[in-house]
N, C-alpha and C. Protein backbone atom coordinates (compact mmCIF):
# COMPACT_ATOMS: atom_id res chain seq x y z
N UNK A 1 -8.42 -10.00 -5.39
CA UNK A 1 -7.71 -9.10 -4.51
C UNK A 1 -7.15 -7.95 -5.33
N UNK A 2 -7.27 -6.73 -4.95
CA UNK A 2 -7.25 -5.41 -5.66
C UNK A 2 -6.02 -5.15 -4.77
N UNK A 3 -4.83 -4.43 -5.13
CA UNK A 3 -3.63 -4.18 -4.85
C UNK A 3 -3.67 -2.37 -4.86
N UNK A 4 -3.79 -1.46 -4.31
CA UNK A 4 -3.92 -0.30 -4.10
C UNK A 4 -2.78 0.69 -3.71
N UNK A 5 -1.88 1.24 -4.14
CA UNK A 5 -0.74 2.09 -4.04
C UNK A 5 -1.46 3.05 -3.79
N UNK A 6 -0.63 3.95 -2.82
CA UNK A 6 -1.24 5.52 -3.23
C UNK A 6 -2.33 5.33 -2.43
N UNK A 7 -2.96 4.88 -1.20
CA UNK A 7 -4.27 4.27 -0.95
C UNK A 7 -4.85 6.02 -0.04
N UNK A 8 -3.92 6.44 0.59
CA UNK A 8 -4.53 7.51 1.12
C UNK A 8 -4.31 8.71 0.49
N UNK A 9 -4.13 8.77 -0.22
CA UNK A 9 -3.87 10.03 -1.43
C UNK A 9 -5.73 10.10 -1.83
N UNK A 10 -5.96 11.16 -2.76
CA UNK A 10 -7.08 11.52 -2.78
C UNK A 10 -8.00 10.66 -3.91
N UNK A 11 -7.27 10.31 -4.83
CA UNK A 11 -7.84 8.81 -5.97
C UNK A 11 -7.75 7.78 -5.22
N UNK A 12 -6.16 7.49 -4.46
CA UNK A 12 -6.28 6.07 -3.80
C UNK A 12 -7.66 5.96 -2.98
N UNK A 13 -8.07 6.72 -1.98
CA UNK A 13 -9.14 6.68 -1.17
C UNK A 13 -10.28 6.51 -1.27
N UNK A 14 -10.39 7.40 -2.87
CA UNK A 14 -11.80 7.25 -3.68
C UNK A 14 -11.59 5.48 -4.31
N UNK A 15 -10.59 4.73 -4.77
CA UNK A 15 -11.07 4.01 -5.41
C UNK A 15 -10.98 2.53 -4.30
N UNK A 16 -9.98 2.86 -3.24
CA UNK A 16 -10.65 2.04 -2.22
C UNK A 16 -11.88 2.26 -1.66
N UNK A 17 -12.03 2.84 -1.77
CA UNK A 17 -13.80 3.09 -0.99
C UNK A 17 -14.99 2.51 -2.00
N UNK A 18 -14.62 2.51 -3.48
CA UNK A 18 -15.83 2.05 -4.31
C UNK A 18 -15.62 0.52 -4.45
N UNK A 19 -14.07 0.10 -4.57
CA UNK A 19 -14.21 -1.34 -4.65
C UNK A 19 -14.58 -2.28 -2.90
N UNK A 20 -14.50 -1.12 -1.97
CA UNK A 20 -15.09 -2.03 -0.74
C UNK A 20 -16.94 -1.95 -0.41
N UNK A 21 -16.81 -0.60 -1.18
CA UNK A 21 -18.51 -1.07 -1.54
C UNK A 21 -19.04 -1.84 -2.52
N UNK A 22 -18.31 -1.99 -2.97
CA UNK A 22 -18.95 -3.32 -4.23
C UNK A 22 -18.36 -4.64 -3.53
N UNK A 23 -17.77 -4.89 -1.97
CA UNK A 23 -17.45 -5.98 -1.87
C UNK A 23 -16.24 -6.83 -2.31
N UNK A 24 -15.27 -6.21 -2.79
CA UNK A 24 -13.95 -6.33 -3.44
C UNK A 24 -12.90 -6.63 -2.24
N UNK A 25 -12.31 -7.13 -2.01
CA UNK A 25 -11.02 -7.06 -1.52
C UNK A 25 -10.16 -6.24 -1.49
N UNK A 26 -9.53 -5.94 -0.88
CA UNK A 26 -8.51 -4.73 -0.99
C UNK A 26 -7.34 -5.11 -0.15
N UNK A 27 -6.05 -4.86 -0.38
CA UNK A 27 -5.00 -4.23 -0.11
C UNK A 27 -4.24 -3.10 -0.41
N UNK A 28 -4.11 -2.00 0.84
CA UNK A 28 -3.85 -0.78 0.61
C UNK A 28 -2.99 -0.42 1.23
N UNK A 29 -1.69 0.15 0.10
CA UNK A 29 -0.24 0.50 0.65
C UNK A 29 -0.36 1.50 0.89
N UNK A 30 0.34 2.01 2.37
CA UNK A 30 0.30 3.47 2.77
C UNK A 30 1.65 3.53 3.85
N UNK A 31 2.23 4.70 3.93
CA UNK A 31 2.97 5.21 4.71
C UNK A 31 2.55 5.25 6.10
N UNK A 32 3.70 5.18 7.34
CA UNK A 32 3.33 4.96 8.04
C UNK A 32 3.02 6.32 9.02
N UNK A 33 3.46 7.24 8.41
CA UNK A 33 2.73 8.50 8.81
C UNK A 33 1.57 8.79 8.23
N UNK A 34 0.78 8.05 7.07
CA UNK A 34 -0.63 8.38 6.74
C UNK A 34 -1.35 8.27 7.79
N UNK A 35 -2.54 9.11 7.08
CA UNK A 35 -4.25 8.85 7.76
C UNK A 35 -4.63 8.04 7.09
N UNK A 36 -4.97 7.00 7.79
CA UNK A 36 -5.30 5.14 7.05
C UNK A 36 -6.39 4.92 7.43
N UNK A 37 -7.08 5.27 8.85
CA UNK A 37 -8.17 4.81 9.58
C UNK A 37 -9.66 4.17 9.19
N UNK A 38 -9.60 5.26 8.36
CA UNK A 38 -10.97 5.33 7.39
C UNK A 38 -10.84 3.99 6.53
N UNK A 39 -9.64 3.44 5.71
CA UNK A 39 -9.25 2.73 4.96
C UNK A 39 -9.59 0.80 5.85
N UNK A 40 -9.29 1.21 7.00
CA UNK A 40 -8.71 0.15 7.50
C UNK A 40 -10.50 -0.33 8.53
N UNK A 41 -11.28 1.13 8.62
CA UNK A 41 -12.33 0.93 9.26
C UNK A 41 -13.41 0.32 7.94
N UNK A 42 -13.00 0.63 6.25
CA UNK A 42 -13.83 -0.09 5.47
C UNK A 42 -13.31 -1.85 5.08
N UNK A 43 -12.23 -1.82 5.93
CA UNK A 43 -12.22 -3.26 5.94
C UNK A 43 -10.84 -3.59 5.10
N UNK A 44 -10.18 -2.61 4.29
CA UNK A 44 -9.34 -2.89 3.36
C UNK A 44 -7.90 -3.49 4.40
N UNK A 45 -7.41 -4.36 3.43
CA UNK A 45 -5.88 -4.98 4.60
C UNK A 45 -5.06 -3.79 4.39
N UNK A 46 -4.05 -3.68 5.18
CA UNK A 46 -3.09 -2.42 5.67
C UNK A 46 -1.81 -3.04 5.18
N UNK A 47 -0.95 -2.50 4.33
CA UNK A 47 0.42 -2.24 4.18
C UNK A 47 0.76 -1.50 4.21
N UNK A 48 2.05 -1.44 5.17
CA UNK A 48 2.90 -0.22 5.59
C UNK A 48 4.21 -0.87 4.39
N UNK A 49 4.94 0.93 3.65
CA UNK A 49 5.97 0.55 3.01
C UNK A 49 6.55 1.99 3.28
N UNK A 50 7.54 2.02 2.53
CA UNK A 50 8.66 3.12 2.81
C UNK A 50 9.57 2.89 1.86
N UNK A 51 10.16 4.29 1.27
CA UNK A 51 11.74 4.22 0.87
C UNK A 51 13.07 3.67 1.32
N UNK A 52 13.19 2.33 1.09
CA UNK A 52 14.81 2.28 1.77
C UNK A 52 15.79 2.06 0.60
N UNK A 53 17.22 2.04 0.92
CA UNK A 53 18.17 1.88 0.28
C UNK A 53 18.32 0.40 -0.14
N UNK A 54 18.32 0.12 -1.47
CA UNK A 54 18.45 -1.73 -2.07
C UNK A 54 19.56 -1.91 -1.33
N UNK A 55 21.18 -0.55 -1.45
CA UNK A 55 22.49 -1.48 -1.51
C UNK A 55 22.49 -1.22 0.32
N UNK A 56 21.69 -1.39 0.74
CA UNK A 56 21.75 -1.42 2.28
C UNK A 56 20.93 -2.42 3.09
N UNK A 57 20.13 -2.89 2.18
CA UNK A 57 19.01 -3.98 2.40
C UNK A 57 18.67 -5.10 1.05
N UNK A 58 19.82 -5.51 0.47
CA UNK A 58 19.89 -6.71 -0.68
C UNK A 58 19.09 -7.53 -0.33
N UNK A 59 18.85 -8.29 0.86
CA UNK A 59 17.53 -9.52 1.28
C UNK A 59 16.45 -9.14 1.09
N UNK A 60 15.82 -7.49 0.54
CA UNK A 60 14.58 -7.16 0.26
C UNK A 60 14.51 -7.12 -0.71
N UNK A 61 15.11 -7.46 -1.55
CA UNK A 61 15.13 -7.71 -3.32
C UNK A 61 15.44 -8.68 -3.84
N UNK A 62 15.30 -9.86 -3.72
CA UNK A 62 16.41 -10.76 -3.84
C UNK A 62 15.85 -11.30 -5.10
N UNK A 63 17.09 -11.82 -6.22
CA UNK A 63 17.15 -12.10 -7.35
C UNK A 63 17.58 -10.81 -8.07
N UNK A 64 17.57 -9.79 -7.88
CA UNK A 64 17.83 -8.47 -8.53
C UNK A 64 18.78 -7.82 -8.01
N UNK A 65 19.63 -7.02 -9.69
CA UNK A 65 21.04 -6.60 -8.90
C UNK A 65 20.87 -5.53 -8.76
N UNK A 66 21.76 -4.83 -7.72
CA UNK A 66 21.78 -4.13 -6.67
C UNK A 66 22.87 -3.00 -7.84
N UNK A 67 21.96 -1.59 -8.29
CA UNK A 67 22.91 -0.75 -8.58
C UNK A 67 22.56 0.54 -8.28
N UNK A 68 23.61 1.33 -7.49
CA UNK A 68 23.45 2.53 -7.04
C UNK A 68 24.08 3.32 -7.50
């Protein structure tokens, strides 16, 4: 399983697209205002992520301290 940041940016796209033609797995993080379609029509799994605040959401980090 290939872990993909950046998936609709212009490298992310290119290098999801070569590892789903070689049959690779993919997971591809993207915003939820991206253009994903293409990504999601070659089969790759979809993660949606975003900027949030740690000291406003501590249960999304957990084990790690919280400094702002």
């Amino acid at each position: 399983m290939f872990l993909v940041t950046g998936a609709t940016g212009g490298l992310g796209r290119r290098i999801v697209r070569l590892l789903r033609d070689h049959g690779a797995p993919v997971r591809a993080f993207v915003r939820l205002t991206s253009r994903y379609a293409e990504l999601e029509h070659r089969g790759a799994e979809i993660f949606y992520w975003g900027f949030i605040a740690r000291s406003r959401h501590p249960q999304s980090f957990p084990g790690r301290a919280i400094r702002d």
